[in-house]
N, C-alpha and C. Protein backbone atom coordinates (compact mmCIF):
# COMPACT_ATOMS: atom_id res chain seq x y z
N UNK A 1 111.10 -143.93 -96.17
CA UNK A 1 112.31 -143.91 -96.95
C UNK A 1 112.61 -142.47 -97.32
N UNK A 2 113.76 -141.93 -97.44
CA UNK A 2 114.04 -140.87 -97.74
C UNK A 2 113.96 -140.48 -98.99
N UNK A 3 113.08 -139.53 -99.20
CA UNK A 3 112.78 -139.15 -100.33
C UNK A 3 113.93 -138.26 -101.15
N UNK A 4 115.06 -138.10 -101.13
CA UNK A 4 116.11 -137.87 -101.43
C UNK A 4 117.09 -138.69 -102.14
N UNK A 5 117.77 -139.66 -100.96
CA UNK A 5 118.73 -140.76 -101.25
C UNK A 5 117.94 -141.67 -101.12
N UNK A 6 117.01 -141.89 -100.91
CA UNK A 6 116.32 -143.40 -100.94
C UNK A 6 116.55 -144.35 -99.64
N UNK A 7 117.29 -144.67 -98.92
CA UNK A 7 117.30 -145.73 -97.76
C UNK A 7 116.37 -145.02 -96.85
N UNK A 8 115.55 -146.42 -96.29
CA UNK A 8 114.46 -146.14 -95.53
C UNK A 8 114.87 -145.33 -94.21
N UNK A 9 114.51 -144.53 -93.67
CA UNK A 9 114.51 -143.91 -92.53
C UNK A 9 113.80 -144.60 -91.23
N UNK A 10 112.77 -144.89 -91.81
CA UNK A 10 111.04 -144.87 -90.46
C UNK A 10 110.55 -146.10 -91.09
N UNK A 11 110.26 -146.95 -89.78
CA UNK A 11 108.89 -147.60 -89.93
C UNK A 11 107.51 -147.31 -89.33
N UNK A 12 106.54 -147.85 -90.32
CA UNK A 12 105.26 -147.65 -89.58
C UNK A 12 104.89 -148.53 -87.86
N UNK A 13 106.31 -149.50 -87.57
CA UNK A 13 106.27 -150.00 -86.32
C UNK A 13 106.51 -149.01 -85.56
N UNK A 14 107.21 -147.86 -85.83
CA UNK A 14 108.15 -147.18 -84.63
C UNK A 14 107.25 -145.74 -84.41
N UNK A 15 105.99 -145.35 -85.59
CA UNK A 15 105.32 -144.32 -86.15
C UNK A 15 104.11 -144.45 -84.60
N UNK A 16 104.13 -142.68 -84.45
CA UNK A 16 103.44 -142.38 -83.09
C UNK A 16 102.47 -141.79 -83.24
N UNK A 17 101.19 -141.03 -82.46
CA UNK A 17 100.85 -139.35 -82.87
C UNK A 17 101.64 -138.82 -81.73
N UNK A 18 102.17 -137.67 -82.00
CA UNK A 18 102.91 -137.15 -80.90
C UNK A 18 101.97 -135.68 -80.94
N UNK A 19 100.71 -136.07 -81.50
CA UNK A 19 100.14 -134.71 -81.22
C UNK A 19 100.71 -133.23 -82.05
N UNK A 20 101.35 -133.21 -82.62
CA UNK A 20 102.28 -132.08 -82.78
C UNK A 20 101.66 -131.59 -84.28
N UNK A 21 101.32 -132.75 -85.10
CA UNK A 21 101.58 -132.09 -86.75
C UNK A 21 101.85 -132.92 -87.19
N UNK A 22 103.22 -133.26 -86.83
CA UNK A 22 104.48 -133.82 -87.74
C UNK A 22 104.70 -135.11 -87.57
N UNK A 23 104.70 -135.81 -88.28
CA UNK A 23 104.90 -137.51 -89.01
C UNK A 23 106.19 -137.48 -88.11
N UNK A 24 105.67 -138.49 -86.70
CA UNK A 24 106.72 -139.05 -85.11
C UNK A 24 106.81 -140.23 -85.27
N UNK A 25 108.10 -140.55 -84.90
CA UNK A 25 108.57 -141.94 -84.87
C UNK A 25 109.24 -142.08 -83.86
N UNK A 26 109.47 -143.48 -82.75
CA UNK A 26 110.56 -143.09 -81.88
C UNK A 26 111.76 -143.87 -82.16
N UNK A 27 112.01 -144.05 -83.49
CA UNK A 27 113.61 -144.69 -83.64
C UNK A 27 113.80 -144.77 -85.19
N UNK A 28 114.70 -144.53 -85.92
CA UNK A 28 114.91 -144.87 -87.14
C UNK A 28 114.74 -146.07 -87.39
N UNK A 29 114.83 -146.56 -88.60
CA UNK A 29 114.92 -148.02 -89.01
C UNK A 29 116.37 -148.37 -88.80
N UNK A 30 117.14 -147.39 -89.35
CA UNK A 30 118.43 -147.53 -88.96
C UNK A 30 119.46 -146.59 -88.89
N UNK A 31 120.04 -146.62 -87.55
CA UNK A 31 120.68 -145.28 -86.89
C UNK A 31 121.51 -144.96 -87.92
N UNK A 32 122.22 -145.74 -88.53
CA UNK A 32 123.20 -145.29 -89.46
C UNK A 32 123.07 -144.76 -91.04
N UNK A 33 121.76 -144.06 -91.19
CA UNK A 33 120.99 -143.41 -91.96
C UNK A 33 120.92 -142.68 -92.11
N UNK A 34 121.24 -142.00 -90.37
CA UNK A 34 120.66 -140.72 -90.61
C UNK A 34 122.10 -140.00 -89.65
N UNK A 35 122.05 -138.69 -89.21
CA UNK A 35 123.17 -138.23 -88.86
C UNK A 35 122.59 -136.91 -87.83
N UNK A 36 122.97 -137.09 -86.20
CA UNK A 36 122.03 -136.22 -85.55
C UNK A 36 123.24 -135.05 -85.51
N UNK A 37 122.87 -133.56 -85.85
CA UNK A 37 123.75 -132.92 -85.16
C UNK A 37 122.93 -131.43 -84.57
N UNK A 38 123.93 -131.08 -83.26
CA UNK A 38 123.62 -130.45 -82.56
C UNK A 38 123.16 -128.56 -83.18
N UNK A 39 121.94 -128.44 -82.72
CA UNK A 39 121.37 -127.43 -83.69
C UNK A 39 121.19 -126.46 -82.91
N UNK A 40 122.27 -125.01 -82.88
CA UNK A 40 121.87 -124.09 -81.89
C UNK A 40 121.39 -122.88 -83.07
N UNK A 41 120.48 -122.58 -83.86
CA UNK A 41 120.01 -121.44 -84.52
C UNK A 41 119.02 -120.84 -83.92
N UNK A 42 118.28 -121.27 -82.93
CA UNK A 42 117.50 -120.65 -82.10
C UNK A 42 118.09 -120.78 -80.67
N UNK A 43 118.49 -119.57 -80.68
CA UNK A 43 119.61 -119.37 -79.47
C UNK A 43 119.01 -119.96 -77.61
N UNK A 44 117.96 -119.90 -77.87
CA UNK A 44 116.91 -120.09 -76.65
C UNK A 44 116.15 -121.44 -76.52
N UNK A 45 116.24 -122.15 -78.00
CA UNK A 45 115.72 -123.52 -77.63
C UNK A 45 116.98 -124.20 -78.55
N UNK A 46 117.90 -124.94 -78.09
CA UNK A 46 118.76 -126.26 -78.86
C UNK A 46 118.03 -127.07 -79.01
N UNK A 47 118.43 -128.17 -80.18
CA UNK A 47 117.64 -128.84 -80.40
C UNK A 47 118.82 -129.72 -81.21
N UNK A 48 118.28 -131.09 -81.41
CA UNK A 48 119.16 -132.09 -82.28
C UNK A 48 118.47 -131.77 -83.67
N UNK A 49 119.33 -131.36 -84.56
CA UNK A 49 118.54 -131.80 -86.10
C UNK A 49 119.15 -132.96 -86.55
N UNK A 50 117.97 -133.69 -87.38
CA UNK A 50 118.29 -135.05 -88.04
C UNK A 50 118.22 -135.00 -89.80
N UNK A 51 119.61 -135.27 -90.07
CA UNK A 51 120.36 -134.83 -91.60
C UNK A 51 120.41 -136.50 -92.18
N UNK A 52 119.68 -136.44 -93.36
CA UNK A 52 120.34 -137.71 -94.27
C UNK A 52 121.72 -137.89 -94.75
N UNK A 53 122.01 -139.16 -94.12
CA UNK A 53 123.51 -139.59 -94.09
C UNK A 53 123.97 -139.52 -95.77
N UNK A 54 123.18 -140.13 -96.70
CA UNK A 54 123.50 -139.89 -97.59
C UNK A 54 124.06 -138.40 -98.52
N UNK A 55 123.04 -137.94 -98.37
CA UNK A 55 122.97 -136.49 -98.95
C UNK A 55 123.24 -135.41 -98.21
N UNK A 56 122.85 -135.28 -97.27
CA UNK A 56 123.22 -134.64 -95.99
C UNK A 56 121.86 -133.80 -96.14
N UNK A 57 120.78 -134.34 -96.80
CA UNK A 57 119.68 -132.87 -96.38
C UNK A 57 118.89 -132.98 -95.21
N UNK A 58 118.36 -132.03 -94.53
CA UNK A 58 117.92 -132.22 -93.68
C UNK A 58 116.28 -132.66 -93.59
N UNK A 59 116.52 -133.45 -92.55
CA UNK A 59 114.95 -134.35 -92.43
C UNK A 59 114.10 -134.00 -91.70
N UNK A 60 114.40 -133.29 -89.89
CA UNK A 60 113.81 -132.84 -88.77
C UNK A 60 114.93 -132.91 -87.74
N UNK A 61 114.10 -133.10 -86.64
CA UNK A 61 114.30 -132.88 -85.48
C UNK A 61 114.80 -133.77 -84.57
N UNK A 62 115.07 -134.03 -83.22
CA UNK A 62 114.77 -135.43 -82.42
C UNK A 62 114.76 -134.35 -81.20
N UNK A 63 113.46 -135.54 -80.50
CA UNK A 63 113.66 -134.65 -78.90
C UNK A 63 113.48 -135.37 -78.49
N UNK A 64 113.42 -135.09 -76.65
CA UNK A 64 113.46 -136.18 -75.75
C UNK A 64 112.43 -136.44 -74.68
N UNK A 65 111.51 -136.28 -75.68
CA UNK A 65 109.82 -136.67 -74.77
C UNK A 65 109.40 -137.41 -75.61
N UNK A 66 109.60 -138.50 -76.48
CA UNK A 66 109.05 -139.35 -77.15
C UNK A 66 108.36 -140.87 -75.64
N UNK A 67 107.65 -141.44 -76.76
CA UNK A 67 107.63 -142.76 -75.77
C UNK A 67 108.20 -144.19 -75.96
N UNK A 68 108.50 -144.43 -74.85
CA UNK A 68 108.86 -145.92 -74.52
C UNK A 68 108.81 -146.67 -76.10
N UNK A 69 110.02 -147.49 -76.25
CA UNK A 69 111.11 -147.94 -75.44
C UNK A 69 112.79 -146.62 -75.85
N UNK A 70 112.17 -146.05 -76.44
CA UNK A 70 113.77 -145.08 -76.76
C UNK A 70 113.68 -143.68 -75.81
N UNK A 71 112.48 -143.64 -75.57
CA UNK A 71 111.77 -142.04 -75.24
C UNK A 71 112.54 -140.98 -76.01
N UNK A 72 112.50 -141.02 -77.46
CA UNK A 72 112.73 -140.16 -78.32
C UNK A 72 111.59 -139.83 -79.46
N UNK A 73 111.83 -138.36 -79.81
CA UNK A 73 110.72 -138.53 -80.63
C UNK A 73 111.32 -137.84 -82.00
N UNK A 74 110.90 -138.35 -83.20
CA UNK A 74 111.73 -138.27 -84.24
C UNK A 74 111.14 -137.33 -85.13
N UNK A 75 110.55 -136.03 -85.11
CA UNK A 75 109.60 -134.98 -85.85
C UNK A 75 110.31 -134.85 -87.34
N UNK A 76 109.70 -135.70 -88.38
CA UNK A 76 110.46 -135.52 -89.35
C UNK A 76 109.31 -135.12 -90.41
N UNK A 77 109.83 -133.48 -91.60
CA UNK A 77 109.64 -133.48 -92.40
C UNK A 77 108.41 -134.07 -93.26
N UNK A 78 107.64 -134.30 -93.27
CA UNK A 78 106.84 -135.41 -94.43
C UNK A 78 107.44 -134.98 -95.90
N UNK A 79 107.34 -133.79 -96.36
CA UNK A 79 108.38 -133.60 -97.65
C UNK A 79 109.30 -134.15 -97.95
N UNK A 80 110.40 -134.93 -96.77
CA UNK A 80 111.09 -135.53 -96.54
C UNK A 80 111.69 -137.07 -96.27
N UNK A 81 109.82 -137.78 -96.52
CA UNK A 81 109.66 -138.96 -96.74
C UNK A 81 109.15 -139.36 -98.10
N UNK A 82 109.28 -140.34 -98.00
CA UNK A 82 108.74 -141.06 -99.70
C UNK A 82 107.93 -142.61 -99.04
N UNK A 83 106.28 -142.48 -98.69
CA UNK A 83 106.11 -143.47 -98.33
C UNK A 83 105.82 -144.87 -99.31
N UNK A 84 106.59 -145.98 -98.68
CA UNK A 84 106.31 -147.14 -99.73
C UNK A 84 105.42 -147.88 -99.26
């Protein structure tokens, strides 16, 4: 759940290790939560950042080596969750 506005983001169904660090998921709980937009600040790698629909703060990332069934992977924040 977003530790911000509160509506859940992630479940522990969709929760991966993606190896990386960072608390992976490959799908929101619900798309309309969250808000992907296109992130060019590092001129050499684009990337999607993922913004709470509510508040608009930002949560992470999404890329596109996650696994099966979305093959997305959702690198979000843990500061940025509130687990229940």
């Amino acid at each position: 759940m977003s530790a911000i506005s509160g509506p859940p983001l992630s479940s522990s169904d969709t929760k991966f290790d993606s190896g990386t660090g960072w608390p992976s998921f490959y799908a929101p709980v619900d798309p309309e939560h969250v808000i992907e937009i296109t992130d060019t600040s590092i001129p050499f790698m684009p990337r999607v950042e993922v913004v709470d629909r509510k508040s608009g703060a930002h949560l992470g990332h999404v890329f596109d080596d996650g696994p099966r069934p979305t093959g997305k992977r959702y690198c979000i924040n843990a500061a940025a969750l509130k687990v229940m």
